[in-house]
C-alpha atoms as a PDB file:
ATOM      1  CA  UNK A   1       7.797  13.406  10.476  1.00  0.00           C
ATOM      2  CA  UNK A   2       8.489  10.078  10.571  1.00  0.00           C
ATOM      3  CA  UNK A   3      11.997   8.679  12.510  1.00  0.00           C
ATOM      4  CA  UNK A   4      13.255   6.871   9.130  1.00  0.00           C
ATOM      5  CA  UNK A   5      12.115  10.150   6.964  1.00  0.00           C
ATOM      6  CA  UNK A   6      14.048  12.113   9.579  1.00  0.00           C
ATOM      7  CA  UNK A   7      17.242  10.687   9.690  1.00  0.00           C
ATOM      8  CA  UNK A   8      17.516   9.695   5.991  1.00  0.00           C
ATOM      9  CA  UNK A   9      17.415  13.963   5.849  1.00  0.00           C
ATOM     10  CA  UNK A  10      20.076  14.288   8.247  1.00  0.00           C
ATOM     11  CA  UNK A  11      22.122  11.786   7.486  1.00  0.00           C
ATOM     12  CA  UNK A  12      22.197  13.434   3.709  1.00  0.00           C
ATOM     13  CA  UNK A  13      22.549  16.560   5.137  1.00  0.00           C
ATOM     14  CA  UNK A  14      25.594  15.683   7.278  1.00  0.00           C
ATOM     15  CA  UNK A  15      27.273  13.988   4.101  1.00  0.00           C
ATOM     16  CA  UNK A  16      26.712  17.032   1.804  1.00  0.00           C
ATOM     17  CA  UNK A  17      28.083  19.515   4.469  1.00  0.00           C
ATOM     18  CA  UNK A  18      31.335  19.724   3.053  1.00  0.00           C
ATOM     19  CA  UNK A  19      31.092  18.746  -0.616  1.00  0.00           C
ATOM     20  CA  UNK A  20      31.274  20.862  -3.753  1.00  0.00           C
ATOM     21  CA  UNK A  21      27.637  21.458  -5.190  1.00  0.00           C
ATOM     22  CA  UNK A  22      28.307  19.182  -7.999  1.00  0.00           C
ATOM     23  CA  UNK A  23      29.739  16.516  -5.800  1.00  0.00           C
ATOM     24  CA  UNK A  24      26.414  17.391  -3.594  1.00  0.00           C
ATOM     25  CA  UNK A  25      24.104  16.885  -6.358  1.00  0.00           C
ATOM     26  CA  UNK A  26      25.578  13.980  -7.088  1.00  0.00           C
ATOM     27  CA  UNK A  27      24.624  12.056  -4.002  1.00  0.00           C
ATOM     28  CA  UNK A  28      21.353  13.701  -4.400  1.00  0.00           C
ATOM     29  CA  UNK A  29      20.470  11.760  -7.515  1.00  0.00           C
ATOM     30  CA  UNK A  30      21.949   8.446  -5.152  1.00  0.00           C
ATOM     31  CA  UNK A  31      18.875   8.991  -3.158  1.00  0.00           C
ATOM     32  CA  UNK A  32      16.523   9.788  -5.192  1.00  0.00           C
ATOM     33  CA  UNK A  33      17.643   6.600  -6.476  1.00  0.00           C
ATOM     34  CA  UNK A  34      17.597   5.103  -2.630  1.00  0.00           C
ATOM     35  CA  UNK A  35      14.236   6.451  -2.153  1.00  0.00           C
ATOM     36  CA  UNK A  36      13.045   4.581  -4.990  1.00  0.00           C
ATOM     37  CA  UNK A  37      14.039   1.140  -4.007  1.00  0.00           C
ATOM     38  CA  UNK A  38      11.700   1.491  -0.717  1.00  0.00           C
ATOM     39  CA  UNK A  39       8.479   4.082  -1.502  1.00  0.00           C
ATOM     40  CA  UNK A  40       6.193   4.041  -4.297  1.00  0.00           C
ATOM     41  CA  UNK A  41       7.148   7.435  -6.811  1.00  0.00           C
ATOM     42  CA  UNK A  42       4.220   9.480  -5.362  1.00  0.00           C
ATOM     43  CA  UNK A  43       5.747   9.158  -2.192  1.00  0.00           C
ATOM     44  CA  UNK A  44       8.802   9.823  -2.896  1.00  0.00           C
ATOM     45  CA  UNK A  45       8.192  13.163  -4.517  1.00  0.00           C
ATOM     46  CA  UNK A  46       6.422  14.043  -1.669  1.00  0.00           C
ATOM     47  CA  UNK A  47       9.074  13.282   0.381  1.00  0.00           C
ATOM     48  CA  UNK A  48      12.256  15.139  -1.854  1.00  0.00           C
ATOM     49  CA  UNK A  49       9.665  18.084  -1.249  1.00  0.00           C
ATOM     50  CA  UNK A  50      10.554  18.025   2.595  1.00  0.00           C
ATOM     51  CA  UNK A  51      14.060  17.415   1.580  1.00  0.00           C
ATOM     52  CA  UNK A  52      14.340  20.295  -0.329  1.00  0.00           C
ATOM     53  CA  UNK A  53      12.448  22.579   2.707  1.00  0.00           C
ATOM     54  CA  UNK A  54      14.850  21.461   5.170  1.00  0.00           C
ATOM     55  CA  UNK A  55      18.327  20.612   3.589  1.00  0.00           C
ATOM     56  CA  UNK A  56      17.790  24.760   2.691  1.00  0.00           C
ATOM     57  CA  UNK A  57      20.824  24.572   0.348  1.00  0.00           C
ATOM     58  CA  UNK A  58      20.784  27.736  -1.987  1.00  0.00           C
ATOM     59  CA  UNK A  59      21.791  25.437  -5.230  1.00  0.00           C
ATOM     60  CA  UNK A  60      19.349  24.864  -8.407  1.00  0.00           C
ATOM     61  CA  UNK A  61      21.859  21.927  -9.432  1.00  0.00           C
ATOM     62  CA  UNK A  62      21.266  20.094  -5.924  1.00  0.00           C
ATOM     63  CA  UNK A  63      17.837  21.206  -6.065  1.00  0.00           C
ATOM     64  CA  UNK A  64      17.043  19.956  -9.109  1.00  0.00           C
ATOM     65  CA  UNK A  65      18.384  16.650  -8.038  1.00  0.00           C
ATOM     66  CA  UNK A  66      16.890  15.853  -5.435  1.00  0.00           C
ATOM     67  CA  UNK A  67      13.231  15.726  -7.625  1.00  0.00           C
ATOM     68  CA  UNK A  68      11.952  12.773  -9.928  1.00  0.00           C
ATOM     69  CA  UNK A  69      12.922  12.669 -13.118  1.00  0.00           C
ATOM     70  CA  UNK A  70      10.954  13.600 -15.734  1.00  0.00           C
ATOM     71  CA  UNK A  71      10.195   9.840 -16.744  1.00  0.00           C
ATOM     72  CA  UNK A  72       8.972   8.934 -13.603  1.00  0.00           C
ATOM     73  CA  UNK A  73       6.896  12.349 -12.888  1.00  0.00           C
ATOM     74  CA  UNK A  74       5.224  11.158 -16.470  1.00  0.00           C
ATOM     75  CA  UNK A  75       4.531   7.922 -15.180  1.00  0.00           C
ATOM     76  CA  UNK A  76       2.860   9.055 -12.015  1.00  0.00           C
ATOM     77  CA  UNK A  77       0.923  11.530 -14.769  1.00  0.00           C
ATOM     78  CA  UNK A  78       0.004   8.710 -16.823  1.00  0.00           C
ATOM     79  CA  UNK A  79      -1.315   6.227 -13.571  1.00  0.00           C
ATOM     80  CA  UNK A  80      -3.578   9.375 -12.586  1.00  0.00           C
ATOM     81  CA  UNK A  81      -5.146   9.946 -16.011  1.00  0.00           C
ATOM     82  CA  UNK A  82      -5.643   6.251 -16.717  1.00  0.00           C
ATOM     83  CA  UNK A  83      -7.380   6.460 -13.125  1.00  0.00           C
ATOM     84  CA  UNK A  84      -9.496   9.288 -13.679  1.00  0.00           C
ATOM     85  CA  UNK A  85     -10.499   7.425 -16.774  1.00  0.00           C
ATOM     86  CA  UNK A  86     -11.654   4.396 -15.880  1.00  0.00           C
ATOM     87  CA  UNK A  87     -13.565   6.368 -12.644  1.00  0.00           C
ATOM     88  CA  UNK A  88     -15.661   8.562 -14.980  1.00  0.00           C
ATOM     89  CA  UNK A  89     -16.899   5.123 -16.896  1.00  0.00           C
ATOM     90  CA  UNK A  90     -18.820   3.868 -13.865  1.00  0.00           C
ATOM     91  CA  UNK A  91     -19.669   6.967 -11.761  1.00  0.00           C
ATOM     92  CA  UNK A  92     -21.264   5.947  -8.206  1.00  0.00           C
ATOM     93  CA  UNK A  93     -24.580   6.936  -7.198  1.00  0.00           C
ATOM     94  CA  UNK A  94     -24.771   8.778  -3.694  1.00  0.00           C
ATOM     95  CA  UNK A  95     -27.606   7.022  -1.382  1.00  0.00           C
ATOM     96  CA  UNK A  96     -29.797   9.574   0.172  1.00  0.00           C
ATOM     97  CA  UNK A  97     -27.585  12.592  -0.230  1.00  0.00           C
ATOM     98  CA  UNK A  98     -29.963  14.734   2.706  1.00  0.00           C
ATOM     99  CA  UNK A  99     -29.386  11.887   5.357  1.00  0.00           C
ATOM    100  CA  UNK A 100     -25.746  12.138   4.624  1.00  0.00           C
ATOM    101  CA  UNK A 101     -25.794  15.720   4.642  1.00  0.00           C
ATOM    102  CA  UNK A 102     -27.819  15.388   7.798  1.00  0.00           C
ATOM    103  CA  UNK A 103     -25.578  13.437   9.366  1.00  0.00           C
ATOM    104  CA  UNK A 104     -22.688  15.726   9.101  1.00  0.00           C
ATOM    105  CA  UNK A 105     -24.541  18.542  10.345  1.00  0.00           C
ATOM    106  CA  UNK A 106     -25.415  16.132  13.591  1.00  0.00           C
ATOM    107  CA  UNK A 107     -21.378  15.369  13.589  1.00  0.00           C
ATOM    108  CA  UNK A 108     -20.455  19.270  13.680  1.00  0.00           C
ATOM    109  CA  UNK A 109     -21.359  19.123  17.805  1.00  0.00           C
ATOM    110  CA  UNK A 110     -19.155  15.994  18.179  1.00  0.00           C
ATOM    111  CA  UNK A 111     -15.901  15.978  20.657  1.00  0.00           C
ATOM    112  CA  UNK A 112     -14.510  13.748  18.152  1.00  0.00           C
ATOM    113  CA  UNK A 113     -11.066  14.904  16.341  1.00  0.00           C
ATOM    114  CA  UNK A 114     -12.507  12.228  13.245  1.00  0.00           C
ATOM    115  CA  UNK A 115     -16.007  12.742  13.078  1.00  0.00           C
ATOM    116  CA  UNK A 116     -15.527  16.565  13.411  1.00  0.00           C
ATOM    117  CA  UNK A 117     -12.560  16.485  10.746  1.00  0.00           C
ATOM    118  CA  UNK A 118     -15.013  14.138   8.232  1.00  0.00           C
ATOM    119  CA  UNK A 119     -18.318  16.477   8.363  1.00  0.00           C
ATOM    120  CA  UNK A 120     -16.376  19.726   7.536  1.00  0.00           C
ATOM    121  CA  UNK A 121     -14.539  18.020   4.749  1.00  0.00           C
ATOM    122  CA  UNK A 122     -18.229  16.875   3.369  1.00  0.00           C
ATOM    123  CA  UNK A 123     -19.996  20.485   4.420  1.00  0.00           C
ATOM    124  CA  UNK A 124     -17.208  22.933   3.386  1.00  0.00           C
ATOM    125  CA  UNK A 125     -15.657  20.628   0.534  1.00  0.00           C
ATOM    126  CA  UNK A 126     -12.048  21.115   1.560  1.00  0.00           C
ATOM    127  CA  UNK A 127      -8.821  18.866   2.182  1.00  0.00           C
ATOM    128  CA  UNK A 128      -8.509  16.921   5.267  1.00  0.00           C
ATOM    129  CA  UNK A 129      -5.119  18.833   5.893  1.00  0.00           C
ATOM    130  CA  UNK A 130      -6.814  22.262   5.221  1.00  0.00           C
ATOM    131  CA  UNK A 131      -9.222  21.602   7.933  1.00  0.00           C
ATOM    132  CA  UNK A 132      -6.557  20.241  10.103  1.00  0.00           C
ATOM    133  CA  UNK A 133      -4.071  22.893   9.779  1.00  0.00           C
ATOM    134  CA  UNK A 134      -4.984  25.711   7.240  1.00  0.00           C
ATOM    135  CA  UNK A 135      -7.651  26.983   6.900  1.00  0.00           C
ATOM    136  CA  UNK A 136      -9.639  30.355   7.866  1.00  0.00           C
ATOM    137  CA  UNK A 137     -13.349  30.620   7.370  1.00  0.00           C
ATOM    138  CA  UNK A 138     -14.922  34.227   7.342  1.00  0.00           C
ATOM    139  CA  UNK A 139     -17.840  35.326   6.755  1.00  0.00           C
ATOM    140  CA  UNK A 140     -19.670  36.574   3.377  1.00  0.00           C
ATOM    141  CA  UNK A 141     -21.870  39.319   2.539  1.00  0.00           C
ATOM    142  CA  UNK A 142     -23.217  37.771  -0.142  1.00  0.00           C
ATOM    143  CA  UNK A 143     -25.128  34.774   1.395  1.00  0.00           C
ATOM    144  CA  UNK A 144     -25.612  32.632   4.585  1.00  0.00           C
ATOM    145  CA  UNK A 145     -25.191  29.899   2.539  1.00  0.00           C
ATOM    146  CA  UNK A 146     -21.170  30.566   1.698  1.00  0.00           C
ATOM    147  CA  UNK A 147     -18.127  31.823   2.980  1.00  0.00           C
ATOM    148  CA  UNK A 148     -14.912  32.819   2.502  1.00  0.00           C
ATOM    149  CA  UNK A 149     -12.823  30.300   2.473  1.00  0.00           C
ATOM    150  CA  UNK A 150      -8.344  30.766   2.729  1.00  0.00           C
ATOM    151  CA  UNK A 151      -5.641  28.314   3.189  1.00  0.00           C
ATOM    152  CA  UNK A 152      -5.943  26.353   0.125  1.00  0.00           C
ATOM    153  CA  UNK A 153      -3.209  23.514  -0.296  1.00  0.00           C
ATOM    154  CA  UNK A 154      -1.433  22.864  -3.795  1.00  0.00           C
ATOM    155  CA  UNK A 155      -1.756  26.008  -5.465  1.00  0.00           C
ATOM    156  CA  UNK A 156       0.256  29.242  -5.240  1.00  0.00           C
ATOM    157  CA  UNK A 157      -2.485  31.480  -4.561  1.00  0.00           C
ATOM    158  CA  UNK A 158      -3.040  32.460  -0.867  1.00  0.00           C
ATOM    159  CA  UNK A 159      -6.564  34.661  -2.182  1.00  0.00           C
ATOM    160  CA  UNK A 160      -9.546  34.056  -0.033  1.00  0.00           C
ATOM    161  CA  UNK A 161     -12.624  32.552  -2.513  1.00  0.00           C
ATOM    162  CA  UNK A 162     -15.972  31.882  -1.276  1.00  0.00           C
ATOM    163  CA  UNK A 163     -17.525  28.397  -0.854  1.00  0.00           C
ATOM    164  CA  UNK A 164     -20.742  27.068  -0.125  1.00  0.00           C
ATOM    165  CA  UNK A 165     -21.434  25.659   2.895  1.00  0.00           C
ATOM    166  CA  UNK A 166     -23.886  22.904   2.558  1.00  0.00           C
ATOM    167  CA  UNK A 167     -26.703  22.395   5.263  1.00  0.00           C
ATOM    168  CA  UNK A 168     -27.325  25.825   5.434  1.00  0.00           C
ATOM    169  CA  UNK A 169     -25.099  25.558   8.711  1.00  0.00           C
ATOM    170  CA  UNK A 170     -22.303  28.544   7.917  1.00  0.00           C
ATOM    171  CA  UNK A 171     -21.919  29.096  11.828  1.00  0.00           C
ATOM    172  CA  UNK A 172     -22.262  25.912  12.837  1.00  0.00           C
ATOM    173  CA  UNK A 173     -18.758  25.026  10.756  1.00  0.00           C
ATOM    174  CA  UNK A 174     -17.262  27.685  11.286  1.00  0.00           C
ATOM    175  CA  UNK A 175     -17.504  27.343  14.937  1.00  0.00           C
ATOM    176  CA  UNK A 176     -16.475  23.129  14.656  1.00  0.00           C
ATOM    177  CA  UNK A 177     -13.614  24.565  12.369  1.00  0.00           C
ATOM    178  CA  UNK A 178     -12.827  26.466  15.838  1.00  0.00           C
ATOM    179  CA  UNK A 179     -13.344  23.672  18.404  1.00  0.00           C
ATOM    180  CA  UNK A 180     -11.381  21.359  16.307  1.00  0.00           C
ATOM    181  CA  UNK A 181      -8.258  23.829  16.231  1.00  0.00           C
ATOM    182  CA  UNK A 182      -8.361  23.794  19.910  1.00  0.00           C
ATOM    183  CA  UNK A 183      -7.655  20.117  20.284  1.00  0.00           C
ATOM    184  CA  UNK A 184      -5.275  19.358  17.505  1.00  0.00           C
ATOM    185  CA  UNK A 185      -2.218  20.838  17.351  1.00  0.00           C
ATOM    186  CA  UNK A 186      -1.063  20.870  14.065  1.00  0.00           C
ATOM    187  CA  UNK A 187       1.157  24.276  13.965  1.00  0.00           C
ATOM    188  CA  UNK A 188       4.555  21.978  14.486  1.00  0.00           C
ATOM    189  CA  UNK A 189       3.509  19.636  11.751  1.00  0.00           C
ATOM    190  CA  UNK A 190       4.095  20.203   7.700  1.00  0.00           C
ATOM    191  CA  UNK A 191       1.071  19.229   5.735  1.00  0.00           C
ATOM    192  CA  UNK A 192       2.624  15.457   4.816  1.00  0.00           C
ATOM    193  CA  UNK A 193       2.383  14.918   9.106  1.00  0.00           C
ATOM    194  CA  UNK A 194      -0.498  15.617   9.448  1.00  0.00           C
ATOM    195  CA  UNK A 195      -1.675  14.195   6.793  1.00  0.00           C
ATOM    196  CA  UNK A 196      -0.227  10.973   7.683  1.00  0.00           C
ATOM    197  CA  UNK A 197      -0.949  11.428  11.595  1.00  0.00           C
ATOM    198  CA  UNK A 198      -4.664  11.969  11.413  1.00  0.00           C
ATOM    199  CA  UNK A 199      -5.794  10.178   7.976  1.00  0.00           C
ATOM    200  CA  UNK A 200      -6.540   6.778   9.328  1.00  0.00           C
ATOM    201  CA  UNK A 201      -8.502   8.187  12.269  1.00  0.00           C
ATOM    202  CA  UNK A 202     -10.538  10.484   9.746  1.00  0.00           C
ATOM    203  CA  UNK A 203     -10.971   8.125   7.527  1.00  0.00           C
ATOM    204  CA  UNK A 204     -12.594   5.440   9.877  1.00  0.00           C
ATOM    205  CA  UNK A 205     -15.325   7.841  11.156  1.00  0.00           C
ATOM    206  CA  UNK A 206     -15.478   8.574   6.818  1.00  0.00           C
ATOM    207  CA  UNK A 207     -16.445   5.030   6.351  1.00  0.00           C
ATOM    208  CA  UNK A 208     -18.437   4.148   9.825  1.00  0.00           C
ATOM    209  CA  UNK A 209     -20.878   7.438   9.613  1.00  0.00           C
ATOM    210  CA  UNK A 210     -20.905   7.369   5.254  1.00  0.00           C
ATOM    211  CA  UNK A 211     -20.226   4.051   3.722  1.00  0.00           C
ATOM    212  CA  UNK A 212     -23.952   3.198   3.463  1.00  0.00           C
ATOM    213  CA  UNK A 213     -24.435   6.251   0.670  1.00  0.00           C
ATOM    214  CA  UNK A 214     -20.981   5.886  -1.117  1.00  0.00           C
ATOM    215  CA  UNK A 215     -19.949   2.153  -0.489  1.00  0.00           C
ATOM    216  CA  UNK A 216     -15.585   2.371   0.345  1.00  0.00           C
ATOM    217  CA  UNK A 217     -15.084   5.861   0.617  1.00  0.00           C
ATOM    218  CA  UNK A 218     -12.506   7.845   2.284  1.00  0.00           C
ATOM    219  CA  UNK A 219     -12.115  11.777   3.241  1.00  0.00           C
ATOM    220  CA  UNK A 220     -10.769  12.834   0.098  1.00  0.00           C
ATOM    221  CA  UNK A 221     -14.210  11.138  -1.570  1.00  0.00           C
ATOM    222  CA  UNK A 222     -16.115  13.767   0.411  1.00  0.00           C
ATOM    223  CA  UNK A 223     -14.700  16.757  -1.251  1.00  0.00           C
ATOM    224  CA  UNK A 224     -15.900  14.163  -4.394  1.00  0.00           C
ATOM    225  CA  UNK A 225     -19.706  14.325  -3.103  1.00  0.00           C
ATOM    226  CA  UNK A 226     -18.857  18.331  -2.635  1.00  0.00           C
ATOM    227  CA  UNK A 227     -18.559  18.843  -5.645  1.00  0.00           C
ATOM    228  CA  UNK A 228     -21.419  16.907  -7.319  1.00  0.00           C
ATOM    229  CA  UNK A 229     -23.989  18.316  -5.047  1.00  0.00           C
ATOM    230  CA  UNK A 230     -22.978  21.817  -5.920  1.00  0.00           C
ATOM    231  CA  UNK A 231     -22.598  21.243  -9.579  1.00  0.00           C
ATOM    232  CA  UNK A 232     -26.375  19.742  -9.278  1.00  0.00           C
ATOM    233  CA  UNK A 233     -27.742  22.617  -7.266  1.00  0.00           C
ATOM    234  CA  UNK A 234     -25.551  25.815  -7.836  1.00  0.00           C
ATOM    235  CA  UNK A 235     -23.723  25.545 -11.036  1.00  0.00           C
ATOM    236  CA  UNK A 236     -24.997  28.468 -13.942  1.00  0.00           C
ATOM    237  CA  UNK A 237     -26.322  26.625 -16.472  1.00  0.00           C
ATOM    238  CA  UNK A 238     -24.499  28.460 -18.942  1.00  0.00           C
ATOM    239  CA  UNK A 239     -21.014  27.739 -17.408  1.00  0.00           C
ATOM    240  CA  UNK A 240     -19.142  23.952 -17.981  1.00  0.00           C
ATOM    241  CA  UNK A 241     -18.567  21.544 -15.089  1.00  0.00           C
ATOM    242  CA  UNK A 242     -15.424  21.721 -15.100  1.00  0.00           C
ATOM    243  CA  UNK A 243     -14.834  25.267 -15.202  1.00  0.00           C
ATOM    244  CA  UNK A 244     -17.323  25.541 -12.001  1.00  0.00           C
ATOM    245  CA  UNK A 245     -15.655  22.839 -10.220  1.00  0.00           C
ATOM    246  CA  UNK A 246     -12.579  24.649 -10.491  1.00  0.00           C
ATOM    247  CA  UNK A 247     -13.328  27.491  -9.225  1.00  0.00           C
ATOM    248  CA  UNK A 248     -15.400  26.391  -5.722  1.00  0.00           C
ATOM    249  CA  UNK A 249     -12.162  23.997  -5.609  1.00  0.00           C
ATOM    250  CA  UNK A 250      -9.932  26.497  -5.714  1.00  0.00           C
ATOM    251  CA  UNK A 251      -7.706  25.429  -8.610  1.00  0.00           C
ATOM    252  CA  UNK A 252      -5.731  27.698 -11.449  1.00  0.00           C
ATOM    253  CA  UNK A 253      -7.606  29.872 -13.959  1.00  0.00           C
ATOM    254  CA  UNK A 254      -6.073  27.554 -16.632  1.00  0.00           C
ATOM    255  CA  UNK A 255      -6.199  24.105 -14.396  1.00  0.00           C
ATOM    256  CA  UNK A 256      -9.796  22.534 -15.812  1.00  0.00           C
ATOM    257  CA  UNK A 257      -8.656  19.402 -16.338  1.00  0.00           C
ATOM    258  CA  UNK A 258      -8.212  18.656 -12.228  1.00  0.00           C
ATOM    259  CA  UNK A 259     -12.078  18.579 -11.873  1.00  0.00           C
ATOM    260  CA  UNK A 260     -12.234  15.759 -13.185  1.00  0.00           C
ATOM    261  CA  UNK A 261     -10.860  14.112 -10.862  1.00  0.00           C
ATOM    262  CA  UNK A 262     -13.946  14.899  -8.412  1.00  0.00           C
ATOM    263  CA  UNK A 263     -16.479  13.736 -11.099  1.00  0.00           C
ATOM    264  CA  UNK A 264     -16.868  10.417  -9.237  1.00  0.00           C
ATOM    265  CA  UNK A 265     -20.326  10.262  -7.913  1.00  0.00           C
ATOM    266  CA  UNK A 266     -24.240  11.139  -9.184  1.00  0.00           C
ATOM    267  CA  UNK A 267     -27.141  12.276  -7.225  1.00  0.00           C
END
């Protein structure tokens, strides 16, 4: 956590000790308000959802207050779908798709916390913070060419699903998954930390080993090219791309509409 994120929490925890939980609430919506004035809104929901883990006040009212209101969580809404709109007017084509793939199987033997964080996002399609921090790959008895995959971020299921693994190279990432745990220590860290510690490192090996197929790209643009490649070589023709993408994603039975956020690129 950051020192300014840290003692903005304990300097609102130390002035709610005493106070009634209306009073409490109160100065909750103050800063929310605060917050406002210094980080964009995306951040600062992200941020009133470490508040809210470590304040550990057993009050809906405070709560409740210290998350965006409902304007501003439709505004952030609003930015993303005008985003995902534009994106899927002028989809990017991916440059040699088996060199990058063979690059990233080349990167799984690398000592490097970046390179080895940037070809398991690309191989496995997962989160930079999943393979950071949470996840578990097993083993499936259905193919050498997927796994089981737990430790999925942003959803409330904790089920294990099985992925594909791309590169035919199920051991190999699973053992890089392994190598990479050994170095980082990311057990003291919530997900925002290490998100913020590690993404610029991970993100410059993203660009210096993949810009030549994908142009600007970062980490999360690699669970992007995930997707495409396996809607292209593993998606049931009778099933939609959407619903497909959601489910080697890992989102919600009834959450469809997030794939199409990962419709970026073409092969």
């Amino acid at each position: 956590m950051n020192k300014q994120l840290e003692a903005s929490i304990l300097n609102f925890t130390k002035s709610i000790e005493f106070l009634s939980n209306v009073d409490a609430a109160s100065l909750a919506k103050k800063e929310v308000k605060r917050l406002l004035t210094k980080y964009k809104p995306t951040t600062v929901r992200a941020y009133l959802t470490i508040y809210r883990k470590l304040i550990k006040v057993d009050s809906a009212l405070i709560n409740n207050a210290l998350s965006l209101r409902a304007d501003a969580q439709n505004g952030i809404q609003r930015a993303y779908v005008k985003k995902i709109a534009k994106q899927q007017k002028t989809l990017i084509k991916i440059k040699d798709i088996n060199g990058m793939l063979s690059k990233a199987v080349d990167l799984l033997s690398s000592e490097n916390i970046g390179e080895l964080t940037a070809a398991l996002c690309l191989l496995t399609g997962r989160r930079m913070t999943e393979i950071l921090k949470t996840a578990k790959f097993t083993n499936s008895k259905n193919s050498k060419n997927s796994m089981l995959f737990e430790g999925q971020l942003k959803t409330e299921s904790k089920k294990k699903y099985e992925i594909y693994v791309l590169g035919g190279k199920r051991d190999e990432c699973k053992a890089a998954l392994k190598k990479l745990r050994e170095v980082v220590d990311s057990k003291s860290l919530s997900n925002l930390e290490v998100s913020r510690k590690y993404e610029t490192t991970v993100n410059a090996k993203v660009i210096a080993w993949f810009s030549e197929h994908l142009g600007q790209c970062s980490a999360h643009d690699l669970r992007a090219v995930y997707a495409t490649f396996c809607a292209e070589n593993y998606k049931p023709k009778n099933q939609t791309t959407n619903s497909f993408l959601s489910k080697i994603l890992g989102h919600g039975d009834t959450d469809i509409n997030t794939a199409n956020s990962y419709q970026k690129y073409f092969l």
